[in-house]
Each structure stands twice: as structure tokens, then as C-alpha cells.
C-alpha atoms as a PDB file:
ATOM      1  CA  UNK A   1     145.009-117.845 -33.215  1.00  0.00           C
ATOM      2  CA  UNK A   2     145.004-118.324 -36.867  1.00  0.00           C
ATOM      3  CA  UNK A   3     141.956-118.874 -39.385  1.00  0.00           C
ATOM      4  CA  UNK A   4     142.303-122.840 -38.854  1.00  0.00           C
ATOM      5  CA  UNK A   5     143.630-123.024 -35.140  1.00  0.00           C
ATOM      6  CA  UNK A   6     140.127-124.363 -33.349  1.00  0.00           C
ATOM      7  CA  UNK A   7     137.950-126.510 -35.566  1.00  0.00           C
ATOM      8  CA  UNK A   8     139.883-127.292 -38.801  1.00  0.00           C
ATOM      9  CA  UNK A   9     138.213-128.559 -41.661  1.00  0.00           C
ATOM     10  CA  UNK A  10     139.055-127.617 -45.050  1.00  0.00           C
ATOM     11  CA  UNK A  11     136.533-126.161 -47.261  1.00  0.00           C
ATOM     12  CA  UNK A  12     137.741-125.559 -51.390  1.00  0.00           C
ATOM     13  CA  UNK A  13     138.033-122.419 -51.585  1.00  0.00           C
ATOM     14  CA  UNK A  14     141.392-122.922 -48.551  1.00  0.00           C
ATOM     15  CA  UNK A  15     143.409-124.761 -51.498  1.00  0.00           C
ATOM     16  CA  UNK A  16     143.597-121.251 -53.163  1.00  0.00           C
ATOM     17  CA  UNK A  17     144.812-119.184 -50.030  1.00  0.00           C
ATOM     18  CA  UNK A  18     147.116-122.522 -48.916  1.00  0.00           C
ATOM     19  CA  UNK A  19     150.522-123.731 -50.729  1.00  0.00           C
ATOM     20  CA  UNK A  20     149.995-126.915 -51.654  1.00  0.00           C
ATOM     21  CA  UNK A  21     150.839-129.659 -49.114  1.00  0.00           C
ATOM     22  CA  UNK A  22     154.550-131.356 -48.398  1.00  0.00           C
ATOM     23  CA  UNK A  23     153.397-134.806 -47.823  1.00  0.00           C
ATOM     24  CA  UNK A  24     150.048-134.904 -49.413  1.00  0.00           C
ATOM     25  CA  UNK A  25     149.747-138.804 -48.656  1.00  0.00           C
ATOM     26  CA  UNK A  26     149.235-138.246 -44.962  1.00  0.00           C
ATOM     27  CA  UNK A  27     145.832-136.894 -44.381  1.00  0.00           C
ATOM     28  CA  UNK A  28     145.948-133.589 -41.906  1.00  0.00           C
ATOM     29  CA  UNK A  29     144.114-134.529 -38.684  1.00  0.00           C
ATOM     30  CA  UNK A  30     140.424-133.296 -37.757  1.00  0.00           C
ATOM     31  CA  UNK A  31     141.643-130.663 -35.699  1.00  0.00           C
ATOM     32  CA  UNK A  32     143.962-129.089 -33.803  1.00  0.00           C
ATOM     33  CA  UNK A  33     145.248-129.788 -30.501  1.00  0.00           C
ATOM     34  CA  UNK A  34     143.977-127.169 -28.072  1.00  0.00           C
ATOM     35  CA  UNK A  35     144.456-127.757 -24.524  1.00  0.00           C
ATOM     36  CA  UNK A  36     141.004-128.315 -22.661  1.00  0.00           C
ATOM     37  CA  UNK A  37     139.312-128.371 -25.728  1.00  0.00           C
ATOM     38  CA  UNK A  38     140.145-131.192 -27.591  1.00  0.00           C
ATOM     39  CA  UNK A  39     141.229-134.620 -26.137  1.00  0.00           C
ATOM     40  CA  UNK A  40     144.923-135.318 -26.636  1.00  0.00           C
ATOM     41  CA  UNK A  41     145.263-136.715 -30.413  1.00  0.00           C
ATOM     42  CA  UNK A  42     147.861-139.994 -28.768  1.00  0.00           C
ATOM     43  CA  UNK A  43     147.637-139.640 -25.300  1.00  0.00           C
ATOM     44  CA  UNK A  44     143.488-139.832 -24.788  1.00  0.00           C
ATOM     45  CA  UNK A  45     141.372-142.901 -25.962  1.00  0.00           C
ATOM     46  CA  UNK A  46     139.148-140.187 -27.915  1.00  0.00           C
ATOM     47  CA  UNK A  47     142.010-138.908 -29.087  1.00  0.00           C
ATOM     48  CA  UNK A  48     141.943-138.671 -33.123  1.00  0.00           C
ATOM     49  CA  UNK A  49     145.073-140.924 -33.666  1.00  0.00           C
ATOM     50  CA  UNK A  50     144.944-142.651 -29.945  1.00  0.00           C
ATOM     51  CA  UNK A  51     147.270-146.093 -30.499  1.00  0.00           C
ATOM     52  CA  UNK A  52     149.371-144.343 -32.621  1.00  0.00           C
ATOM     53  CA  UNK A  53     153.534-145.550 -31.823  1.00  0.00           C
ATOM     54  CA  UNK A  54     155.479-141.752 -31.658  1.00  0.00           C
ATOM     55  CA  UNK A  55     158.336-142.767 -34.157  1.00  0.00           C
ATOM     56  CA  UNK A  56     161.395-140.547 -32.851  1.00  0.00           C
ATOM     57  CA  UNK A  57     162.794-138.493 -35.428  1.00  0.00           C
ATOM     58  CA  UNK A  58     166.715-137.845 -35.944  1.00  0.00           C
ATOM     59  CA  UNK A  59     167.483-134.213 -36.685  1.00  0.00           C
ATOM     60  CA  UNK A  60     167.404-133.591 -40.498  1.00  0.00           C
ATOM     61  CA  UNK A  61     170.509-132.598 -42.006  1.00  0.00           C
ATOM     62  CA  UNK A  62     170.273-129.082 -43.091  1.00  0.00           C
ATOM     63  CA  UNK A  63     171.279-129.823 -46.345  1.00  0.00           C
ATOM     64  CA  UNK A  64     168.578-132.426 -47.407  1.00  0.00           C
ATOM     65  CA  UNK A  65     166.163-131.082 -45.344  1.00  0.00           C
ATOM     66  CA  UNK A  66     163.566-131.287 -48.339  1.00  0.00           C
ATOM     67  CA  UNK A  67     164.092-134.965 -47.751  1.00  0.00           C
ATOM     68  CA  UNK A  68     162.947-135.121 -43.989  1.00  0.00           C
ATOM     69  CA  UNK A  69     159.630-136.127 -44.889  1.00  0.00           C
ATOM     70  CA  UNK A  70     158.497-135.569 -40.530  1.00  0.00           C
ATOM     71  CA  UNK A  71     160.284-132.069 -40.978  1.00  0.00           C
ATOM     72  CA  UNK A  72     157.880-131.768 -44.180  1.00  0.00           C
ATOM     73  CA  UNK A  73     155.027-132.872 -42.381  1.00  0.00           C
ATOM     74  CA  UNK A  74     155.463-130.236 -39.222  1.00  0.00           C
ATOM     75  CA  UNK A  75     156.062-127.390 -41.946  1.00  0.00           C
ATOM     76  CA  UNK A  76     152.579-129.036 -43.346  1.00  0.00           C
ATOM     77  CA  UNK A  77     150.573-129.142 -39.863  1.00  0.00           C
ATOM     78  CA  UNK A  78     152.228-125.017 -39.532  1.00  0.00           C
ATOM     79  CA  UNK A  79     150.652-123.883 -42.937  1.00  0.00           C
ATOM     80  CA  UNK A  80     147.267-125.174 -42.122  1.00  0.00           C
ATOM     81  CA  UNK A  81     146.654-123.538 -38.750  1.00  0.00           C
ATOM     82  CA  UNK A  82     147.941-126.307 -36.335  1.00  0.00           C
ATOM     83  CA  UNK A  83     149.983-124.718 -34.641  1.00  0.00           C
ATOM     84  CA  UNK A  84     150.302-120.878 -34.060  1.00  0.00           C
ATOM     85  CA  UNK A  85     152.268-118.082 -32.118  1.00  0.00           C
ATOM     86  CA  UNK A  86     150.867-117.641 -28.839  1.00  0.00           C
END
């Protein structure tokens, strides 16, 4: 698992080892998602972002995909440890 996979929370000195965020308006969540570990962020009242509506998501074009700003926000949630190669 990477660096920021189980208990993320950013400390300064991550800014200078991190490229700077996509979509720097939405604030990363308070961890990652980790099976057994964490409550589900939507699914589980203690969730982090439990209520939330999932908005489906069309498939960016490949063109304007610097314009997809949930495509932006996964590549986001990758760089910062969320999710990980198993």
C-alpha cells in the first residue's frame, strides 16, 4: 500500500513530494476506504460523506478529458494514496 493508503492526513512537507491537486476546491476525504477498517464513506451512517447522492458520470471524451472535472478528481484521489495496486 502506498505512503497515504491507511490513515491519510496531509502534513506540509506532502505538498513538495505531491503535484499539485486537479480540483483543489473539493477537499480530499479523511481517509481512505479500506475494507474492515474504515466504515463505507456513502454507504455507512459513520461514513465520512454518508447522505451524499452518487452523481453518475458519462464517459469523458478523450479529447477534453482535462475538462472531466470527476475524471480530474479520481486522478486526484490516485495521487494522494486513495487508491493503490493491490
Amino acid at each position: 500500500m502506498g505512503k497515504y493508503a491507511s490513515n491519510h492526513r496531509m502534513e506540509p512537507s506532502d505538498l513538495t513530494t505531491r503535484p499539485p491537486l486537479l480540483v483543489p476546491e473539493q477537499a480530499l476525504p479523511p481517509h481512505s476506504y479500506v475494507a474492515g477498517k474504515f466504515p463505507h464513506p456513502i454507504r455507512d451512517p459513520q461514513g465520512h460523506s454518508y447522505g451524499a447522492q452518487e452523481t453518475p458520470v458519462a464517459t469523458p471524451d478523450p479529447t477534453r478529458w482535462r475538462d472531466c472535472r470527476p475524471y480530474l478528481r479520481g486522478i486526484d484521489l490516485f495521487n494522494y494514496g486513495y487508491y493503490s495496486a493491490l
